[in-house]
C-alpha atoms as a PDB file:
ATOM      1  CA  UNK A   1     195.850 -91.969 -39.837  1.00  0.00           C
ATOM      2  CA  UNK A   2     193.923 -90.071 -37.129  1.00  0.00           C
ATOM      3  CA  UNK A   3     192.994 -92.088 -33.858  1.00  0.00           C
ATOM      4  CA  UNK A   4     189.532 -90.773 -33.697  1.00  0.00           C
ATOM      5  CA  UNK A   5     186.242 -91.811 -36.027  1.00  0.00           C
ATOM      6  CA  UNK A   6     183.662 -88.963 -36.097  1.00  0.00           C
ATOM      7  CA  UNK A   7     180.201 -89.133 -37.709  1.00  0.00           C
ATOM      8  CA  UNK A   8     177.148 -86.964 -36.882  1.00  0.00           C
ATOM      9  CA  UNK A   9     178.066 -86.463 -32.697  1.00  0.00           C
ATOM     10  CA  UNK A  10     179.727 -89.413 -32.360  1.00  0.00           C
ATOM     11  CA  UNK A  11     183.489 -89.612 -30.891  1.00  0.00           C
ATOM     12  CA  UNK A  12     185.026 -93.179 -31.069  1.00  0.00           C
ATOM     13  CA  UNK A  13     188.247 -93.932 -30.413  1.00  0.00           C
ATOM     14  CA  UNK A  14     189.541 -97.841 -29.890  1.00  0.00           C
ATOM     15  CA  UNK A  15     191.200 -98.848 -27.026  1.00  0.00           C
ATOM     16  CA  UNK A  16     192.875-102.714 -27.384  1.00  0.00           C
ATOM     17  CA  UNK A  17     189.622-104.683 -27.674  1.00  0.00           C
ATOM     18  CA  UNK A  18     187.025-102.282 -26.275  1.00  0.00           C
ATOM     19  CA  UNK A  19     185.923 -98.783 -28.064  1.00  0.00           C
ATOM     20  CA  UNK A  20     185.785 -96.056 -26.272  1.00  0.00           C
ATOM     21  CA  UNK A  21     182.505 -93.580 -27.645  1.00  0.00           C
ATOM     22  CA  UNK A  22     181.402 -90.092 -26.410  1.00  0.00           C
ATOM     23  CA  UNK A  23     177.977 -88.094 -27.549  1.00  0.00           C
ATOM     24  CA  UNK A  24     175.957 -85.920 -25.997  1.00  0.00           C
ATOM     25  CA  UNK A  25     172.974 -86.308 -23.937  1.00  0.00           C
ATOM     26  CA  UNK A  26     171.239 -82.527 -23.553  1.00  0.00           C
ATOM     27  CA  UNK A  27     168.490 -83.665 -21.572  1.00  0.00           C
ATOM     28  CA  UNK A  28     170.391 -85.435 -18.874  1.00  0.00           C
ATOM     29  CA  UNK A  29     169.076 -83.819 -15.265  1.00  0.00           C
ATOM     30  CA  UNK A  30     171.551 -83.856 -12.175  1.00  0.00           C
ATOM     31  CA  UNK A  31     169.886 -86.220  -9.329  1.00  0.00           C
ATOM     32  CA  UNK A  32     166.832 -86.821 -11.554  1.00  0.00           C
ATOM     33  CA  UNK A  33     165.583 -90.350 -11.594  1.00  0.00           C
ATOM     34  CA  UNK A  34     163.372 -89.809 -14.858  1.00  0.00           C
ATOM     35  CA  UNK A  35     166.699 -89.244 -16.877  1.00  0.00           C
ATOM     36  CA  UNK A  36     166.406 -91.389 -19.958  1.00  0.00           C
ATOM     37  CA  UNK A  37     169.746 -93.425 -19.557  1.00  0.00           C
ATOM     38  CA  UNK A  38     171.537 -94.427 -15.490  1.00  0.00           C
ATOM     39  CA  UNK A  39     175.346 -93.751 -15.906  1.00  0.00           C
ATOM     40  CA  UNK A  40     177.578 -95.654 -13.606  1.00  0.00           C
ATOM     41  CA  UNK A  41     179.260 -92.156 -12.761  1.00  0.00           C
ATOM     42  CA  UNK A  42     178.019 -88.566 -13.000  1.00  0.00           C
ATOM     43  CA  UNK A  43     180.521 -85.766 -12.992  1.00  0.00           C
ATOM     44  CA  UNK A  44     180.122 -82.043 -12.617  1.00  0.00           C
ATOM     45  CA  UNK A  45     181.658 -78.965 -11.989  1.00  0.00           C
ATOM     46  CA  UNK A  46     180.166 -76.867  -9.015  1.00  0.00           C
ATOM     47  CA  UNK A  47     178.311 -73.951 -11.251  1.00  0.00           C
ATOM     48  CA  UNK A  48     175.602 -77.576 -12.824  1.00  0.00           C
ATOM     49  CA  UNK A  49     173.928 -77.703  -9.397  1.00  0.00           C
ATOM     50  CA  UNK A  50     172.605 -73.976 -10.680  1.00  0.00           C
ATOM     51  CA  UNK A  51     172.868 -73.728 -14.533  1.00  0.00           C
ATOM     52  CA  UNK A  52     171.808 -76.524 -16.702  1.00  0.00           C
ATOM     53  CA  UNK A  53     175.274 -76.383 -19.186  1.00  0.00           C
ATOM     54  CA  UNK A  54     176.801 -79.127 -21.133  1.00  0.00           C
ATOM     55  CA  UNK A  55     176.142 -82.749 -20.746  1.00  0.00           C
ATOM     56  CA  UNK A  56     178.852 -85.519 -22.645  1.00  0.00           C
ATOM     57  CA  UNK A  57     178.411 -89.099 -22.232  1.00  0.00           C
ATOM     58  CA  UNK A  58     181.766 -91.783 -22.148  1.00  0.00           C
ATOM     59  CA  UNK A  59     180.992 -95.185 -22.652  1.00  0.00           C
ATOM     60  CA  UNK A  60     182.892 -98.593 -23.025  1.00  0.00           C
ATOM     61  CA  UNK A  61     182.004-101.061 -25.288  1.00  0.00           C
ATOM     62  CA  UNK A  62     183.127-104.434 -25.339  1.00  0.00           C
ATOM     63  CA  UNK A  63     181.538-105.706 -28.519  1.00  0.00           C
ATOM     64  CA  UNK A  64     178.943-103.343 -28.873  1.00  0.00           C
ATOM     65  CA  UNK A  65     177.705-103.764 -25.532  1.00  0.00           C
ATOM     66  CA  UNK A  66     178.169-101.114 -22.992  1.00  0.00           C
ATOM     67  CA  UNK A  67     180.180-102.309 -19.705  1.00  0.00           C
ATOM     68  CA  UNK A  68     180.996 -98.577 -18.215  1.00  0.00           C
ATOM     69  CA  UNK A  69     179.358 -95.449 -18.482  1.00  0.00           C
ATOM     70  CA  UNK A  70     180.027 -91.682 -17.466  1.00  0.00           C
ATOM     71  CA  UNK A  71     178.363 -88.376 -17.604  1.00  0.00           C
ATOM     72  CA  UNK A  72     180.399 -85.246 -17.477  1.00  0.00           C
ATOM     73  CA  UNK A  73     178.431 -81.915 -16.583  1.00  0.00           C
ATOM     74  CA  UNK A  74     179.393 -78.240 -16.942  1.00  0.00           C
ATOM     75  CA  UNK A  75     178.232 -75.046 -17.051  1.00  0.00           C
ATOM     76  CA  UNK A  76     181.251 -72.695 -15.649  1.00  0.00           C
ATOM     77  CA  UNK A  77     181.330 -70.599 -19.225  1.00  0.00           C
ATOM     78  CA  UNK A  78     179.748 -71.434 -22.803  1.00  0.00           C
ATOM     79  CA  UNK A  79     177.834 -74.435 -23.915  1.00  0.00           C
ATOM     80  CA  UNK A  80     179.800 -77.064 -25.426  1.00  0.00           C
ATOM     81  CA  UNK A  81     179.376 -80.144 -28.256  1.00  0.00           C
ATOM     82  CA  UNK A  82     180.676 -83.294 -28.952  1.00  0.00           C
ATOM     83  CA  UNK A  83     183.292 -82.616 -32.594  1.00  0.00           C
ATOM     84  CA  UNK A  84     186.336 -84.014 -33.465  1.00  0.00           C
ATOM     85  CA  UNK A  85     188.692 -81.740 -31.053  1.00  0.00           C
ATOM     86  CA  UNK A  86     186.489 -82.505 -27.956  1.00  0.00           C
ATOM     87  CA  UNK A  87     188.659 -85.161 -26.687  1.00  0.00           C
ATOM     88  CA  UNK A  88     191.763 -86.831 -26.441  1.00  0.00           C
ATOM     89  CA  UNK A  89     193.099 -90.055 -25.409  1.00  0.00           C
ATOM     90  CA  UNK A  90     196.393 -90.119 -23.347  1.00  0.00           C
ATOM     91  CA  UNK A  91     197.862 -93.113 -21.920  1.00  0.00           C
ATOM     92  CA  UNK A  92     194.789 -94.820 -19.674  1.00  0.00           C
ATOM     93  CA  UNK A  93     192.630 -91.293 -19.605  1.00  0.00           C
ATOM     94  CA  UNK A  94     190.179 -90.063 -22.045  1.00  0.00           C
ATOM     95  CA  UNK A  95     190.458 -86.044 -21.588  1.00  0.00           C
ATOM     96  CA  UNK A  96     187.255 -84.223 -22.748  1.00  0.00           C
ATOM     97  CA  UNK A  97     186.351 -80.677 -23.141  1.00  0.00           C
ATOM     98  CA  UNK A  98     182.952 -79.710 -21.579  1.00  0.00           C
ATOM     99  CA  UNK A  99     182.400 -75.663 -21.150  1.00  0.00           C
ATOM    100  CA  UNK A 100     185.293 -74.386 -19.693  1.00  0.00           C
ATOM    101  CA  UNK A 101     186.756 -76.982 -18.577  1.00  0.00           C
ATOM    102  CA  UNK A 102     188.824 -80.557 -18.721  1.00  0.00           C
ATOM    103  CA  UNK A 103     187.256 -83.299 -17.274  1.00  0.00           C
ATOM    104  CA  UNK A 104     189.835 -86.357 -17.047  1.00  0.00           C
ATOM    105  CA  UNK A 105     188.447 -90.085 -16.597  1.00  0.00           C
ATOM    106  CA  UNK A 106     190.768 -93.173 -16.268  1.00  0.00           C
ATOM    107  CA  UNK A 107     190.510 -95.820 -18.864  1.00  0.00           C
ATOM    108  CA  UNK A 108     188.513 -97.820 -18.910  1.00  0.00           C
ATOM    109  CA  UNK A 109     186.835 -97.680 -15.343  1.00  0.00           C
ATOM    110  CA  UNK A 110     185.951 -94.131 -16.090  1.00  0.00           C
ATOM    111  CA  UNK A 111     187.127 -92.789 -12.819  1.00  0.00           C
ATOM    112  CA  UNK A 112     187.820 -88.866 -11.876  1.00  0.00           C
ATOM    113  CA  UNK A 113     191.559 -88.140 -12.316  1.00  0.00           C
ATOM    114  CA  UNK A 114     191.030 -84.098 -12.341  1.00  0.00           C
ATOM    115  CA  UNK A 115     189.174 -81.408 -13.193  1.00  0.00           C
ATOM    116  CA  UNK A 116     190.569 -78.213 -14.528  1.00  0.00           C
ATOM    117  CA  UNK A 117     188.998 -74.871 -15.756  1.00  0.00           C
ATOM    118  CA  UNK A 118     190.904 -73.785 -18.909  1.00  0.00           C
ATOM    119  CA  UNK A 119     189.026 -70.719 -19.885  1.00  0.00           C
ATOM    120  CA  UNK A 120     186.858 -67.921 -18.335  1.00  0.00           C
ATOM    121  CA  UNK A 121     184.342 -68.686 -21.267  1.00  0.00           C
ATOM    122  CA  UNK A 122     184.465 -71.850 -23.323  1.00  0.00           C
ATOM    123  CA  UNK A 123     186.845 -74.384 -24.412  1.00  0.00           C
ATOM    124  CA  UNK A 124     186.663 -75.119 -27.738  1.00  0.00           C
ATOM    125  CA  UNK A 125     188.900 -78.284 -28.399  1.00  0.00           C
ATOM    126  CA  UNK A 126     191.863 -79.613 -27.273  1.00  0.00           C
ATOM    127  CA  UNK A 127     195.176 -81.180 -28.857  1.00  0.00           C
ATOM    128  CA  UNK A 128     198.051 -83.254 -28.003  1.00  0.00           C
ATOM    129  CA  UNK A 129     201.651 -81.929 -28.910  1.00  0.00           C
ATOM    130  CA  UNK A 130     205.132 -81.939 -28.012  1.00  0.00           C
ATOM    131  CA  UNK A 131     204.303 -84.206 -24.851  1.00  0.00           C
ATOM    132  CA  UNK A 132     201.608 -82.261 -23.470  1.00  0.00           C
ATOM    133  CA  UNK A 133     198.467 -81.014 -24.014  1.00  0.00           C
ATOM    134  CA  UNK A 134     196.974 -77.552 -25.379  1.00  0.00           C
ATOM    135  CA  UNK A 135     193.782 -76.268 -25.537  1.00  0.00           C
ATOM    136  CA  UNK A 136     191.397 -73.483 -27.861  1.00  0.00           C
ATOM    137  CA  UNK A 137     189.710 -71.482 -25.574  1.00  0.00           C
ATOM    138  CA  UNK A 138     187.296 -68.718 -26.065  1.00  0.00           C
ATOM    139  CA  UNK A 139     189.199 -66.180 -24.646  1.00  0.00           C
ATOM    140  CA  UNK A 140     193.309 -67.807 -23.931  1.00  0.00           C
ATOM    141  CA  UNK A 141     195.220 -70.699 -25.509  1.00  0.00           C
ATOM    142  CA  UNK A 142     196.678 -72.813 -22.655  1.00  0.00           C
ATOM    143  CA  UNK A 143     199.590 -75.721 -21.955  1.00  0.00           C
ATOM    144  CA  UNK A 144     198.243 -78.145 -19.664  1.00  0.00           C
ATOM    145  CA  UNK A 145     200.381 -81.124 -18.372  1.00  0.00           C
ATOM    146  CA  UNK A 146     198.957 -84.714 -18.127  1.00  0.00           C
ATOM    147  CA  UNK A 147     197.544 -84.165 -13.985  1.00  0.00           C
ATOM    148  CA  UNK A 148     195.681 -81.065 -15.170  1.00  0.00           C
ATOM    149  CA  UNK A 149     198.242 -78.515 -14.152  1.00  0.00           C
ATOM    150  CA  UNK A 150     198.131 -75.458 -16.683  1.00  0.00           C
ATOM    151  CA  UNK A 151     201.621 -74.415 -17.456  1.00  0.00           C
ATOM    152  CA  UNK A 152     200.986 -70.992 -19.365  1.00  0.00           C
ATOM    153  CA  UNK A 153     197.992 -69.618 -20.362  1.00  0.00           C
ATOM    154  CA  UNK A 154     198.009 -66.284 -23.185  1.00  0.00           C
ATOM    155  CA  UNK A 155     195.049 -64.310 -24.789  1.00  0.00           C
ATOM    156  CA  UNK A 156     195.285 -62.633 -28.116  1.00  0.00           C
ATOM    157  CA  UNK A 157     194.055 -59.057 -29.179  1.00  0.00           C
ATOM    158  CA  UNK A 158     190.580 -60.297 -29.290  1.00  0.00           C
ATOM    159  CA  UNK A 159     188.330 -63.587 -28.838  1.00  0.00           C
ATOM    160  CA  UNK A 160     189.510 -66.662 -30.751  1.00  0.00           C
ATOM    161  CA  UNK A 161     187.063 -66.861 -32.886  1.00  0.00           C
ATOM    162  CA  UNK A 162     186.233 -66.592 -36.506  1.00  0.00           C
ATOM    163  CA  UNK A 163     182.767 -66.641 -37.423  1.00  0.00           C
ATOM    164  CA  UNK A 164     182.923 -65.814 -41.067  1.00  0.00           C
ATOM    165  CA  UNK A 165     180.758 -67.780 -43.252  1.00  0.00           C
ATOM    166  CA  UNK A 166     183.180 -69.124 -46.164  1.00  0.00           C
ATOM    167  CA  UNK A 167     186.607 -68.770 -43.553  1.00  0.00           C
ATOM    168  CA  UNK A 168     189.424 -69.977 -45.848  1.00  0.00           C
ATOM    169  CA  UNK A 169     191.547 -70.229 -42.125  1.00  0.00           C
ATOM    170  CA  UNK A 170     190.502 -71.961 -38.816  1.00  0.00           C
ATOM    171  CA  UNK A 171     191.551 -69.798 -35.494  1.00  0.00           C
ATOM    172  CA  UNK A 172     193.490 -72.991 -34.410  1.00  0.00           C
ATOM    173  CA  UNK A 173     195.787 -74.901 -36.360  1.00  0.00           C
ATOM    174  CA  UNK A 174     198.537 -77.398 -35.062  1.00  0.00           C
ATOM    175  CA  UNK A 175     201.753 -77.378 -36.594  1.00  0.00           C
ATOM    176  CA  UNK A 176     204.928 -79.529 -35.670  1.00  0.00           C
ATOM    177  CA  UNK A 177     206.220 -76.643 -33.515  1.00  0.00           C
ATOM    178  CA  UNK A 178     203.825 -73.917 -33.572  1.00  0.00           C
ATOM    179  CA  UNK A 179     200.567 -72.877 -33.564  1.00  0.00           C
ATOM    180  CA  UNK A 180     198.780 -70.781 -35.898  1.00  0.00           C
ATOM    181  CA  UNK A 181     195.868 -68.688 -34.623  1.00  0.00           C
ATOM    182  CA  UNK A 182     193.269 -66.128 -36.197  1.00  0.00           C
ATOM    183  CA  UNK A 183     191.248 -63.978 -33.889  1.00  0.00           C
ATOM    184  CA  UNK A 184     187.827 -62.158 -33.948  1.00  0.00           C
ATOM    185  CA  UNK A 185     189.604 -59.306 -35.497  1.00  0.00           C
ATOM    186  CA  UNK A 186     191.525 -61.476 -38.593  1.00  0.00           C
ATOM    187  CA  UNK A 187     194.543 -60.888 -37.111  1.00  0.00           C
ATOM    188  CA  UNK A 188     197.063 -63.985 -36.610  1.00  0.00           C
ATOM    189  CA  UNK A 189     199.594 -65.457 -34.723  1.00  0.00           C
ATOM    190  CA  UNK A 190     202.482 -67.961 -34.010  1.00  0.00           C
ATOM    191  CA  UNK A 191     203.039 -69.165 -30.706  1.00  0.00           C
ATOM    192  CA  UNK A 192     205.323 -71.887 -30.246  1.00  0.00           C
ATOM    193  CA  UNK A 193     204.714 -74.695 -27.442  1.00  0.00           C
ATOM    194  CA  UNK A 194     206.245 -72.697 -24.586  1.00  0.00           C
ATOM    195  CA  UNK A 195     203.785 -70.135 -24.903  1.00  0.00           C
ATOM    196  CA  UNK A 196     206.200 -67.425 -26.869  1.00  0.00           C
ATOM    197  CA  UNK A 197     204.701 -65.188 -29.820  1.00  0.00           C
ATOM    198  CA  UNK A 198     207.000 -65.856 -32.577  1.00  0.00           C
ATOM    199  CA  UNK A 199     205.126 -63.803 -35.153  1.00  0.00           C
ATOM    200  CA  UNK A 200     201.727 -61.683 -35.550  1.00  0.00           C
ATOM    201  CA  UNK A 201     200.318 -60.386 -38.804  1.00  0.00           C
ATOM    202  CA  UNK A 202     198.032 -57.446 -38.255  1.00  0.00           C
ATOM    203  CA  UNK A 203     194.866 -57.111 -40.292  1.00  0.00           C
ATOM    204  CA  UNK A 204     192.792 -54.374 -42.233  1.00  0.00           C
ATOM    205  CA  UNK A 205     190.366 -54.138 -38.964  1.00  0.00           C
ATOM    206  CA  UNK A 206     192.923 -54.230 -36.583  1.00  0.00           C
ATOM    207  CA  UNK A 207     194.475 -51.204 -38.034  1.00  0.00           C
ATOM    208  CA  UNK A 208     190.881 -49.129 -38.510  1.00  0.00           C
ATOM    209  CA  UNK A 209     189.969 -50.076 -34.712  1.00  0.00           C
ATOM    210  CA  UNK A 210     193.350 -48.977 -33.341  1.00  0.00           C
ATOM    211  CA  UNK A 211     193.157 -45.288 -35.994  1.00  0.00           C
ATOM    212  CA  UNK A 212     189.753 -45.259 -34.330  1.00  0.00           C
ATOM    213  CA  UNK A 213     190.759 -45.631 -30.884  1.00  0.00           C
ATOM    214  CA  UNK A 214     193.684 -42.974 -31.604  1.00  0.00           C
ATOM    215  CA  UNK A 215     190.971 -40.488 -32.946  1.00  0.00           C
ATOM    216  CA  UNK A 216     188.898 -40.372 -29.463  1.00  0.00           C
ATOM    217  CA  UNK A 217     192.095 -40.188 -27.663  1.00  0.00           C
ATOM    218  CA  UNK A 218     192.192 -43.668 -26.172  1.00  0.00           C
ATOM    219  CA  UNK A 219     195.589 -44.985 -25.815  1.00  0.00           C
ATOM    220  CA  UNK A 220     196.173 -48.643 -27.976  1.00  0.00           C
ATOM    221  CA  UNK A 221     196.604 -50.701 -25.058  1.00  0.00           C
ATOM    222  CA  UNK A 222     199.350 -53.550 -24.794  1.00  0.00           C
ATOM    223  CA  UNK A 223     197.306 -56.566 -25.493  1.00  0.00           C
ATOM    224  CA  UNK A 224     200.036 -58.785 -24.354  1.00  0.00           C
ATOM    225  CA  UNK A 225     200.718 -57.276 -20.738  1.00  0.00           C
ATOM    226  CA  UNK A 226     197.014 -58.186 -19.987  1.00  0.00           C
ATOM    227  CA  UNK A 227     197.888 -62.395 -20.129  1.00  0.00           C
ATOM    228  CA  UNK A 228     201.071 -61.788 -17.888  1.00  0.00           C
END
């Protein structure tokens, strides 16, 4: 049984008595007083005093009334929604993805414990495994211990992405040991939790790019020499 409820932008998980829920509030401004809801904290990462970014609300409720509330801001790579993989809850945190980065807030005062940029672009979700904690970025897959601290960090061939319309595989997939991955490309990937490739299936693409590539006399680069 998963530890999370999801329905339509809402993230709930319970926490002894009290429920702990995160949505989204787009038209929160930073240092506005005409913002539709006061949070007890606001927190942001240095790049929302310039670009407006991605707003995610934390509250507690104790019996459906709210006791603590928080406000996480970023805009330090791509915009960012509440989903199912936007947030985890380890121990007395609640860890949350908002663009690029982790915010982590104590539970359930909602205090700062760190703040850690995960991605040049966006992070998409993040996961708990093996004792730590990984996350789907845009551009890298990263380890991350539980005070923020990323322990390896690898790209693929391309962006970790997979935009077509009936996908029969999701880029990011957690397995016991492993992780399955799909880039832009189709191609895939193992990579087990300490960051090693332990197999790569080449697609149809992947092959037609690199013949192209060969044809105009550009060398097939390395991919994996880039993320060392």
């Amino acid at each position: 049984m998963s530890d999370y409820k999801y329905l339509n932008g809402l993230l709930s998980f319970n926490l002894g008595t009290l429920v702990v829920e995160l949505t989204n509030d787009p038209t929160y401004s930073i240092d506005s007083v005409d913002n539709n809801f006061t949070y007890d904290f606001a927190y942001r990462d240095e790049e929302s005093n310039v670009y407006g970014g991605s707003r995610h609300v934390v509250k507690i409720l104790s019996d459906g009334k709210i006791i603590q509330s928080a406000i996480v801001c970023g805009a330090g790579g791509g915009g960012t929604m509440i989903h199912p993989n936007s947030a985890v809850m380890v121990d007395a945190a609640i860890i949350i993805c908002c663009s690029n980065k982790l915010f982590s807030l104590s539970l359930p005062d909602l205090r700062l414990n760190w703040l850690t940029a995960v991605d040049i672009a966006t992070c998409f979700g993040i996961y708990k495994a093996d004792g730590g904690l990984f996350t789907h970025g845009e551009l890298t897959v990263a380890r991350i211990n539980m005070e923020g601290q990323i322990i390896w960090q690898t790209g693929l061939r391309d962006i970790i992405v997979n935009i077509e319309e009936n996908r029969t595989q999701n880029e990011f997939v957690m397995h016991d040991n492993y992780i399955n991955l799909m880039d832009f490309k189709s191609n895939t990937y193992q990579l087990d939790f300490n960051g090693k490739f332990i197999g790569e299936q080449i697609s149809e693409e992947q092959k037609q790019w690199d013949l192209w590539l060969s044809k105009i006399n550009r060398p097939v680069a390395p991919w994996w020499k880039f993320w060392k």
